[in-house]
Protein backbone atom coordinates (compact mmCIF):
# COMPACT_ATOMS: atom_id res chain seq x y z
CA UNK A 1 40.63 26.25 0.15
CA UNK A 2 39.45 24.54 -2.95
CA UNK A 3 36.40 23.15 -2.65
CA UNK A 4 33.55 21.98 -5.91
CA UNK A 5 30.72 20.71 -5.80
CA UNK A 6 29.36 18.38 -8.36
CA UNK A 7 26.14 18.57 -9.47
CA UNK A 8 24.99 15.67 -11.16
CA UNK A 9 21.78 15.59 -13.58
CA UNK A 10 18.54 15.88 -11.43
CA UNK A 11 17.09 12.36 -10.65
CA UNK A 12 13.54 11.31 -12.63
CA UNK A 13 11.25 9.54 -10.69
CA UNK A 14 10.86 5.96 -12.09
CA UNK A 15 6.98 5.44 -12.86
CA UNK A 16 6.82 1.56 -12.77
CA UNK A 17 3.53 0.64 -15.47
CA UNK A 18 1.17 -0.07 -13.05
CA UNK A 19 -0.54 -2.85 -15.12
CA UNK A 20 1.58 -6.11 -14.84
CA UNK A 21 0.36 -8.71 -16.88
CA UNK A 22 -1.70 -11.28 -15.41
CA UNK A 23 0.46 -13.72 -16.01
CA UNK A 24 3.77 -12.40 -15.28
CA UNK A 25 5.64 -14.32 -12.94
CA UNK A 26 6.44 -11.30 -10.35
CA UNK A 27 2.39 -11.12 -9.68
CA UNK A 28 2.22 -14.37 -9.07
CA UNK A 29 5.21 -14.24 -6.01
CA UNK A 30 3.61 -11.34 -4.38
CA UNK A 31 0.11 -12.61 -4.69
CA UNK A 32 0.57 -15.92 -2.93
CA UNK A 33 3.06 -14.43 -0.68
CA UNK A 34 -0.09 -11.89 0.63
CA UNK A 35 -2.22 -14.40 0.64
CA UNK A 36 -0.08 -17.07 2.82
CA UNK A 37 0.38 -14.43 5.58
CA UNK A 38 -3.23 -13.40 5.04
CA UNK A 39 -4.38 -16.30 5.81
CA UNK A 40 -2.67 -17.27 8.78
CA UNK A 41 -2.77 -13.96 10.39
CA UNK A 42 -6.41 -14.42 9.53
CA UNK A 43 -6.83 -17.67 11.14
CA UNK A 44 -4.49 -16.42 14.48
CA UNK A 45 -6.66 -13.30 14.69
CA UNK A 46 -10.19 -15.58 14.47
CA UNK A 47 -9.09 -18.18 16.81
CA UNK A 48 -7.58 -15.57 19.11
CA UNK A 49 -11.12 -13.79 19.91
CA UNK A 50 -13.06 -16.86 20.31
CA UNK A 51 -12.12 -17.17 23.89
CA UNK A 52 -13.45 -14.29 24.75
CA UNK A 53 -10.48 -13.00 26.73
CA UNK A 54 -10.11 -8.92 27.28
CA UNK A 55 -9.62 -6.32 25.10
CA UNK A 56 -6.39 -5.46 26.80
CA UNK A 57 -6.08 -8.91 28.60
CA UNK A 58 -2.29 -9.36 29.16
CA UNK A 59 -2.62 -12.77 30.68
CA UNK A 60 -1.45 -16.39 29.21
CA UNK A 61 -4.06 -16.66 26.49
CA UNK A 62 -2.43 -18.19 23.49
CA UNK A 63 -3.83 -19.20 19.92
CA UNK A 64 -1.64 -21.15 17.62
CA UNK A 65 1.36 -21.35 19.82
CA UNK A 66 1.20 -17.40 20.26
CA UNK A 67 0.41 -15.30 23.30
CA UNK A 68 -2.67 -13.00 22.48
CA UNK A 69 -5.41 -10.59 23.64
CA UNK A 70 -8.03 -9.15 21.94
CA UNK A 71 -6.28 -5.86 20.56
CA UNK A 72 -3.84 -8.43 18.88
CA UNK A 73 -6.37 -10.33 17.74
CA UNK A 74 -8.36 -7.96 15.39
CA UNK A 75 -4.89 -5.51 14.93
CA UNK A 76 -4.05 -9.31 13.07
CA UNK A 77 -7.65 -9.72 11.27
CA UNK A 78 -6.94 -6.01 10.37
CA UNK A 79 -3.46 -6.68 8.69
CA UNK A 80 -4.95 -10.26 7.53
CA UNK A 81 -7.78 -8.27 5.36
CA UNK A 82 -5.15 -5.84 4.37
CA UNK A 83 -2.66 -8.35 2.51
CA UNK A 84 -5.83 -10.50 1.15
CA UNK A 85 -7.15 -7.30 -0.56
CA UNK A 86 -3.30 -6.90 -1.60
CA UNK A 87 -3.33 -10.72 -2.97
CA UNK A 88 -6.58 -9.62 -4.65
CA UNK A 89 -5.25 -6.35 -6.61
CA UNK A 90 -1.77 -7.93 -6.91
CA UNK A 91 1.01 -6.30 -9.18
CA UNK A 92 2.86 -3.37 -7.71
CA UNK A 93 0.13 -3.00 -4.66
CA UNK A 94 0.89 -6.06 -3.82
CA UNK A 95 4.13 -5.70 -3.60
CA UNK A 96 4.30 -2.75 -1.87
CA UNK A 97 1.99 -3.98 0.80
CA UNK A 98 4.21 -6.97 1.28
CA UNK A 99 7.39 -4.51 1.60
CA UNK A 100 5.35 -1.93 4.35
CA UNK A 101 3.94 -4.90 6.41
CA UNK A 102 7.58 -6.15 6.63
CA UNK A 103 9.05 -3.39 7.31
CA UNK A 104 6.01 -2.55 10.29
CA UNK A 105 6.42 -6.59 11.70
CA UNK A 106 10.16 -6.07 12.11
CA UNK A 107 9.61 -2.47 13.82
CA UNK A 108 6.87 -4.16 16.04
CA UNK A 109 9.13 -6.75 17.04
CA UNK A 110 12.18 -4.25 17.69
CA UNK A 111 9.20 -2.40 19.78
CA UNK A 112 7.44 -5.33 22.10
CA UNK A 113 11.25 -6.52 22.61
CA UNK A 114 11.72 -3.36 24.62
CA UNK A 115 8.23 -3.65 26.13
CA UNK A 116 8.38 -7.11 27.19
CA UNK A 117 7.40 -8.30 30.79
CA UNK A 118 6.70 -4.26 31.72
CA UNK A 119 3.07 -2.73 31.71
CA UNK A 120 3.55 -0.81 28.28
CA UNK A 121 2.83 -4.61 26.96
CA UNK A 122 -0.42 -3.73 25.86
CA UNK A 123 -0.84 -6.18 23.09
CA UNK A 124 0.73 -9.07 25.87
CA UNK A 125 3.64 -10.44 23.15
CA UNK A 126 5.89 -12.60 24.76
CA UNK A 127 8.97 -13.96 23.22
CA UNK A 128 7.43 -15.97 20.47
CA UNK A 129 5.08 -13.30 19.31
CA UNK A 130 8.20 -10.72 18.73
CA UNK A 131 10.47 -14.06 17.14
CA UNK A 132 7.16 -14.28 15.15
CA UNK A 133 7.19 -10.76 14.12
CA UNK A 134 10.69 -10.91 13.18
CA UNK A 135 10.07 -14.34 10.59
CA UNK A 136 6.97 -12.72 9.28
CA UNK A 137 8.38 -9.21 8.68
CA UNK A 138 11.64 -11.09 6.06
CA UNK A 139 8.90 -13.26 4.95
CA UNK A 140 7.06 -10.65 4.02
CA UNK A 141 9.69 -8.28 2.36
CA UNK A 142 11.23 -11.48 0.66
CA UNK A 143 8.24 -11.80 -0.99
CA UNK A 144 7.50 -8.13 -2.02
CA UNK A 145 10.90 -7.39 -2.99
CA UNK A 146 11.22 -10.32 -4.97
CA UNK A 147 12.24 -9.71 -8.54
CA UNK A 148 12.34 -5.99 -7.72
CA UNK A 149 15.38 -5.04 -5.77
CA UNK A 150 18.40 -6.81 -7.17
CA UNK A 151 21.69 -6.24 -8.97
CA UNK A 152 21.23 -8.64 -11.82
CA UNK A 153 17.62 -7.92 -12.64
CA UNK A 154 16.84 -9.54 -16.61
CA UNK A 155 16.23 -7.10 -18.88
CA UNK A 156 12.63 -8.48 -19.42
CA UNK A 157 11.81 -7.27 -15.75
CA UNK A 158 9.21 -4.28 -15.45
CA UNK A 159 11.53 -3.05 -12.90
CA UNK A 160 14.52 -3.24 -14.73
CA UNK A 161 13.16 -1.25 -17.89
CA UNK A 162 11.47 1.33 -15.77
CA UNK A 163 15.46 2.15 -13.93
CA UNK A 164 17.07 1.73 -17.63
CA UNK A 165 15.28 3.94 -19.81
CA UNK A 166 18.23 4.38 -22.23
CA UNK A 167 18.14 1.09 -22.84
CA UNK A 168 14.60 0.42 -24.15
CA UNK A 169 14.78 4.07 -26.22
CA UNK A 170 17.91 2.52 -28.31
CA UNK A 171 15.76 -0.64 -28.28
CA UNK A 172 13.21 1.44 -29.95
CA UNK A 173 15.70 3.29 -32.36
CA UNK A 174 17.38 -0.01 -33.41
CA UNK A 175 13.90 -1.67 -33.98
CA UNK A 176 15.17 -4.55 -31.40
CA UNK A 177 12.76 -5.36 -28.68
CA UNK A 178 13.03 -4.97 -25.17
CA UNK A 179 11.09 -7.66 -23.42
């Protein structure tokens, strides 16, 4: 039995510059993109704990449409702070805060589905609060992973340059620019 294996050339870790520009484009998307779900899970977390329902009150109290208690209401204030200090730093944070979140809102919606009308629902989602979760997870990666995961990146992207190495060392060599 003939068997190889091949052993291709050991992967580098891509270090992406930390420092985008201030004005690059890319901050700007995850910035207001942190900031827009900031805000509103902000806003749903406030309005949720002034009426003073229970901690782990899984009765009909809703704010904004959504079925709350008072664990959901600061976990949201929690996550609201969390992307707002994301929108603040911006860049790659940003981004990567966007991308977690989603990826945590779409888990938490796969997990309440399960736990709906049993006594595991400790945070008392209903329907619309996982449907909620769901929109807010894609928003959220949408907006992180904008300009950073795609086949047809430009070659002015951060993200691009920091996966094609090559190309901005022959760049370098030739005395063209990579931008």
């Amino acid at each position: 039995m003939a068997s190889h294996v091949t052993h291709p050339t050991p992967r580098r870790r891509i270090m992406f510059d930390e420092a985008l520009p201030v004005d690059h484009r890319l901050n700007r998307v995850y910035r207001i993109g942190a900031g827009l779900m900031g805000l509103f899970l902000l806003a749903f977390g406030i309005l949720g704990l002034t009426d003073n329902i229970g901690f782990f009150d899984t009765g009909g109290n809703t704010a904004i449409g959504l079925n709350t208690n008072g664990a959901l209401s600061v976990l949201s204030i929690c996550v609201g702070v969390l992307l707002f200090v994301g929108m603040v730093i911006g860049g790659n944070f940003a981004s990567t805060v966007n991308m977690v979140l989603g990826v945590l809102f779409i888990l938490n919606g796969f997990l309440f589905l399960g736990l709906l009308d049993t006594d595991s629902n400790f945070l008392a989602f209903r329907i619309q609060n996982v449907l909620f979760s769901f929109v807010v997870g894609i928003v959220l990666m949408v907006f992180g992973m904008y300009g950073r995961v795609s086949t047809n990146l430009p070659h002015d992207n951060p993200y691009w340059r920091a996966r094609h190495p090559e190309a901005e060392q022959r760049a370098v060599t030739s005395g063209d620019q990579v931008r």
